[in-house]
N, C-alpha and C. Protein backbone atom coordinates (compact mmCIF):
# COMPACT_ATOMS: atom_id res chain seq x y z
N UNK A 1 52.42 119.15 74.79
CA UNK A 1 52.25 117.81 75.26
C UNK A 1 53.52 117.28 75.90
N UNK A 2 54.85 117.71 75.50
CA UNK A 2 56.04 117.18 75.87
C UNK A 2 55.97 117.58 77.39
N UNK A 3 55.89 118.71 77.67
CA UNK A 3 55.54 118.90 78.98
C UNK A 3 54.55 118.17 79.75
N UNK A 4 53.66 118.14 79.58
CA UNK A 4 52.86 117.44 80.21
C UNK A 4 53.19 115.91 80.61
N UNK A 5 53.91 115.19 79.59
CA UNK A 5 54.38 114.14 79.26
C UNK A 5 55.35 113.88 80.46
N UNK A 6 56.43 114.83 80.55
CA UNK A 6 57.57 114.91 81.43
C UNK A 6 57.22 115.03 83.15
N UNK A 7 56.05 116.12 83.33
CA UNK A 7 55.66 116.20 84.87
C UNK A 7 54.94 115.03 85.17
N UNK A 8 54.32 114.25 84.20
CA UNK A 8 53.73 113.44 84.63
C UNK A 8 54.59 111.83 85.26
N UNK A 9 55.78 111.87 84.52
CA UNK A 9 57.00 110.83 84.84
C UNK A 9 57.87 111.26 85.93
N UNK A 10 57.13 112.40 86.43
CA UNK A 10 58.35 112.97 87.72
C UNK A 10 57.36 112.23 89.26
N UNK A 11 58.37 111.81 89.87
CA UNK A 11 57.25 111.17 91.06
C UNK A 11 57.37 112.22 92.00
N UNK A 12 56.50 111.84 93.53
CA UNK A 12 56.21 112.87 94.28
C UNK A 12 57.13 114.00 94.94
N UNK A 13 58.09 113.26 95.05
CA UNK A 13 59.40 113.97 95.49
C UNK A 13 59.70 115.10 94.74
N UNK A 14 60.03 114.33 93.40
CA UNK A 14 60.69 115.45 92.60
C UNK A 14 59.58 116.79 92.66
N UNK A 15 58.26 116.12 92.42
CA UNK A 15 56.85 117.95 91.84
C UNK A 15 57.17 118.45 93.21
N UNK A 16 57.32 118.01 94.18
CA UNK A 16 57.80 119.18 95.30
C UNK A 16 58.52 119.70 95.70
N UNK A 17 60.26 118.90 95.32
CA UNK A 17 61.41 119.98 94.84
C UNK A 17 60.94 121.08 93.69
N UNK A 18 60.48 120.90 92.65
CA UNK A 18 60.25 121.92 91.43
C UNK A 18 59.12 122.65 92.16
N UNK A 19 58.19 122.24 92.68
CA UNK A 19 57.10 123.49 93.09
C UNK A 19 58.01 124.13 94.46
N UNK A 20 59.12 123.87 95.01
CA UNK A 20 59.17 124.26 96.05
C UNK A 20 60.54 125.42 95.03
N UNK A 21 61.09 124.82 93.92
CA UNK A 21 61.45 125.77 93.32
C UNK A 21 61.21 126.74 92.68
N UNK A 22 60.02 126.44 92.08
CA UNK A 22 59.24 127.62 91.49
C UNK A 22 59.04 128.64 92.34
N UNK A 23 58.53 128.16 93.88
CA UNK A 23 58.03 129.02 94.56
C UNK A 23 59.16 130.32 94.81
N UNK A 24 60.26 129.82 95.11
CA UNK A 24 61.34 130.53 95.24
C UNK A 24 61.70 131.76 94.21
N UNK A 25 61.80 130.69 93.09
CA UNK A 25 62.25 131.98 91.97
C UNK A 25 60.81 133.05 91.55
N UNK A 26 59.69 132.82 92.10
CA UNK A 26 58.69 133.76 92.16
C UNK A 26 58.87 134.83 92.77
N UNK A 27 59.32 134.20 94.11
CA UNK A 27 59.48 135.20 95.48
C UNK A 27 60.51 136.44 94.87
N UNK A 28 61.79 135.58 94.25
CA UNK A 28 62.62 136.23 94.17
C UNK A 28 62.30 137.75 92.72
N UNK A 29 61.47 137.05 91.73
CA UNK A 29 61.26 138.01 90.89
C UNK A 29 60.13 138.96 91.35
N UNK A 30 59.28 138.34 92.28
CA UNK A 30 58.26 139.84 93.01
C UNK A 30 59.07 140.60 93.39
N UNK A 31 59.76 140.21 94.54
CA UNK A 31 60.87 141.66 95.11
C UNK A 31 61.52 141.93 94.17
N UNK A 32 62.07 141.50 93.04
CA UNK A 32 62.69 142.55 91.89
C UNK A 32 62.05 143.24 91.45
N UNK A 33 60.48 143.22 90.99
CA UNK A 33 59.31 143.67 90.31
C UNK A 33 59.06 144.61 91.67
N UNK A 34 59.36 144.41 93.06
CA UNK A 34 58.31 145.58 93.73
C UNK A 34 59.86 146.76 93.92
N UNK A 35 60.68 146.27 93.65
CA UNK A 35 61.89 147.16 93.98
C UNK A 35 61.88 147.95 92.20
N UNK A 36 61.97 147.72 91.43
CA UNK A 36 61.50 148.70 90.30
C UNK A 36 61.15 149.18 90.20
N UNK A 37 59.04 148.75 90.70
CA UNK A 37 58.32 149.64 90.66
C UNK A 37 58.37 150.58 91.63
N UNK A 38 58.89 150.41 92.81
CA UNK A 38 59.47 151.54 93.92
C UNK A 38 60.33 152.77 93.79
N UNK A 39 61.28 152.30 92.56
CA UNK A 39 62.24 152.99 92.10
C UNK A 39 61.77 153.52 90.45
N UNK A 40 60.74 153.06 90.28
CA UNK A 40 59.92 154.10 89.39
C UNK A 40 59.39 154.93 89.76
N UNK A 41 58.53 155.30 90.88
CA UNK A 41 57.73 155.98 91.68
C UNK A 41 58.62 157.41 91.90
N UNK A 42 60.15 156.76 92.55
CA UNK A 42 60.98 157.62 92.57
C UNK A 42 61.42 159.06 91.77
N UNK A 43 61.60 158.30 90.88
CA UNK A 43 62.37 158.96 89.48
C UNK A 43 61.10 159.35 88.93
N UNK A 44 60.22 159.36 88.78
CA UNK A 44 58.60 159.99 88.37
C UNK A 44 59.21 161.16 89.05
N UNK A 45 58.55 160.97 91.14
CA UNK A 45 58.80 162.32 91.56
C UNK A 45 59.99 163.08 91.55
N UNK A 46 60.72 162.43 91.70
CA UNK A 46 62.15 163.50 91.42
C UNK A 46 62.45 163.83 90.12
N UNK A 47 61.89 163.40 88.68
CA UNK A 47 62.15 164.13 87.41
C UNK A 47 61.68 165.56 87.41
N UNK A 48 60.36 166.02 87.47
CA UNK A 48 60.28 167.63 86.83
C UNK A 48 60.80 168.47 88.01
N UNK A 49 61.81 168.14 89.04
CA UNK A 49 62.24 169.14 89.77
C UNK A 49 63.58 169.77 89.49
N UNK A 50 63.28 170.62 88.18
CA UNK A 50 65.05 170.70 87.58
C UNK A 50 64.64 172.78 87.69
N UNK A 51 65.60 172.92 89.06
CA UNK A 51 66.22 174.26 89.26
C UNK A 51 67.38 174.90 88.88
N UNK A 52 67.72 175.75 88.47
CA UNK A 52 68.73 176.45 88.27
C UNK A 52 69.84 175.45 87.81
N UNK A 53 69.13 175.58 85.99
CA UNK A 53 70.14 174.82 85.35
C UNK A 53 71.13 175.34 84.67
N UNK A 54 71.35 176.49 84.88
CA UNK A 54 72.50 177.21 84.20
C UNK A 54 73.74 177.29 85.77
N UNK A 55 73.08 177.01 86.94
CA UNK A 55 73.82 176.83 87.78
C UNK A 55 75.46 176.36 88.00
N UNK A 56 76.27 176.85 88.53
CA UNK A 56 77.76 175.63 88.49
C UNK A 56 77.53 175.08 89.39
N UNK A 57 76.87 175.23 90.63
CA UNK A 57 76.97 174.47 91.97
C UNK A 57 78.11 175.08 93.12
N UNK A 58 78.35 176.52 92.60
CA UNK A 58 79.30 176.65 94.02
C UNK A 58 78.77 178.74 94.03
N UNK A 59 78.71 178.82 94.89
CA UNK A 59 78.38 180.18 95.77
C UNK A 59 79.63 181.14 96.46
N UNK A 60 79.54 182.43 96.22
CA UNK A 60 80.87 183.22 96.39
C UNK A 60 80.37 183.34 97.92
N UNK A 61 80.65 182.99 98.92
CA UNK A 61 80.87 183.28 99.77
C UNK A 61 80.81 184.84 100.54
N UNK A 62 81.50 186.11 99.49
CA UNK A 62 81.51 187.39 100.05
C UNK A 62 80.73 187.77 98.27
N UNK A 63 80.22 187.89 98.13
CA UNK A 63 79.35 188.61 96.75
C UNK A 63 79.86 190.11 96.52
N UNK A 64 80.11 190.45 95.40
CA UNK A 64 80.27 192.36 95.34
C UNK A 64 78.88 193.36 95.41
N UNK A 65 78.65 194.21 95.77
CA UNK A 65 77.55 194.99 96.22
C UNK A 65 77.30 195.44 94.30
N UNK A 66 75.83 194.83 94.25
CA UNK A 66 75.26 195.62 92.78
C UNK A 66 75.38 196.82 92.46
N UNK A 67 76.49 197.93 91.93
CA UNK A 67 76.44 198.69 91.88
C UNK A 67 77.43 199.51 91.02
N UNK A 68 77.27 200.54 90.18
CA UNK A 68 78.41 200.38 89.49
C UNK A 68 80.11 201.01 90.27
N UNK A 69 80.45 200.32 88.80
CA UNK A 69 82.08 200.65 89.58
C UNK A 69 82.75 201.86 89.30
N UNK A 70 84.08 202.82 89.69
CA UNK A 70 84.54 203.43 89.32
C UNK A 70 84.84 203.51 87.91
N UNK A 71 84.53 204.47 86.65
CA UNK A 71 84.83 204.52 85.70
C UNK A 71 84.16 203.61 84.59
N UNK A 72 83.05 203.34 85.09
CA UNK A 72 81.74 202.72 84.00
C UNK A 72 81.00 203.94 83.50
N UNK A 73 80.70 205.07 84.04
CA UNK A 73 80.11 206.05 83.63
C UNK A 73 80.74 206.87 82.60
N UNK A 74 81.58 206.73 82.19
CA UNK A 74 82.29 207.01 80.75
C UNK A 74 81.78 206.51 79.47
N UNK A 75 81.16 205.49 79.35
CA UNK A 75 80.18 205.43 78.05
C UNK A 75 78.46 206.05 77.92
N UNK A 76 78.67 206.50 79.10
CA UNK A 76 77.43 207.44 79.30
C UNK A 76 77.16 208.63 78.41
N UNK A 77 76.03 208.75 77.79
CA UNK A 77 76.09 209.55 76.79
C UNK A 77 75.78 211.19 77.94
N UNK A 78 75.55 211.12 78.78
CA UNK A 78 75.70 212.25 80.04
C UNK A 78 76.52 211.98 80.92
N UNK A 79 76.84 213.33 81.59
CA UNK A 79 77.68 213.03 82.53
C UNK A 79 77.26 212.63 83.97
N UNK A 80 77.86 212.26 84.67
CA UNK A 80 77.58 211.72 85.96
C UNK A 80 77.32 212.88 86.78
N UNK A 81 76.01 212.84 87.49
CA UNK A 81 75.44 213.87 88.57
C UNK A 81 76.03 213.87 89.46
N UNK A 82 75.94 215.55 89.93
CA UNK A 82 77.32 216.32 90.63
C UNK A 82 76.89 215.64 91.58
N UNK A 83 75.77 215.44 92.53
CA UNK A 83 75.74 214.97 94.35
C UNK A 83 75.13 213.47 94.09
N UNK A 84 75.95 212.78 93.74
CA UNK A 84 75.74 211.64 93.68
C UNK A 84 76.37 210.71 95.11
N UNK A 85 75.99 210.09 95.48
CA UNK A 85 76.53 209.46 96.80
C UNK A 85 77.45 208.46 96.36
């Protein structure tokens, strides 16, 4: 009732400063509300795209050829074949 009480003692001027304020701070909380929900949408699609998480983020440039090296074939329980390339 106090409310009611109070808009009713406000004359014409004033209910159209306050409705012309209301209107404002509406405006202003939709575009906060549509910029959230925009930036929810976001982060939805960009969450389950998680690649190579053991990754560091940096790439050797010249890589070594897969293959073994001189003197790994010593824990070989055989010996290394004679025409081997």
């Amino acid at each position: 009732m106090g409310l009611l009480v109070s808009l009713a003692a406000l004359s014409r001027d004033e209910m159209v400063k306050l409705v012309l304020e209301q209107h404002y701070h509406i405006s202003e909380l939709t575009t906060k509300v549509e910029t959230l929900q925009a930036e929810e949408v976001r982060l939805k699609r960009d969450g389950p795209r998680r690649a190579a998480l053991f990754s560091k983020g940096t790439r050797v440039t010249a890589p070594k050829k897969p293959e073994r090296k001189p003197g790994q074939w010593v824990f070989c329980s055989r010996a290394p074949p004679e025409n081997a390339m």
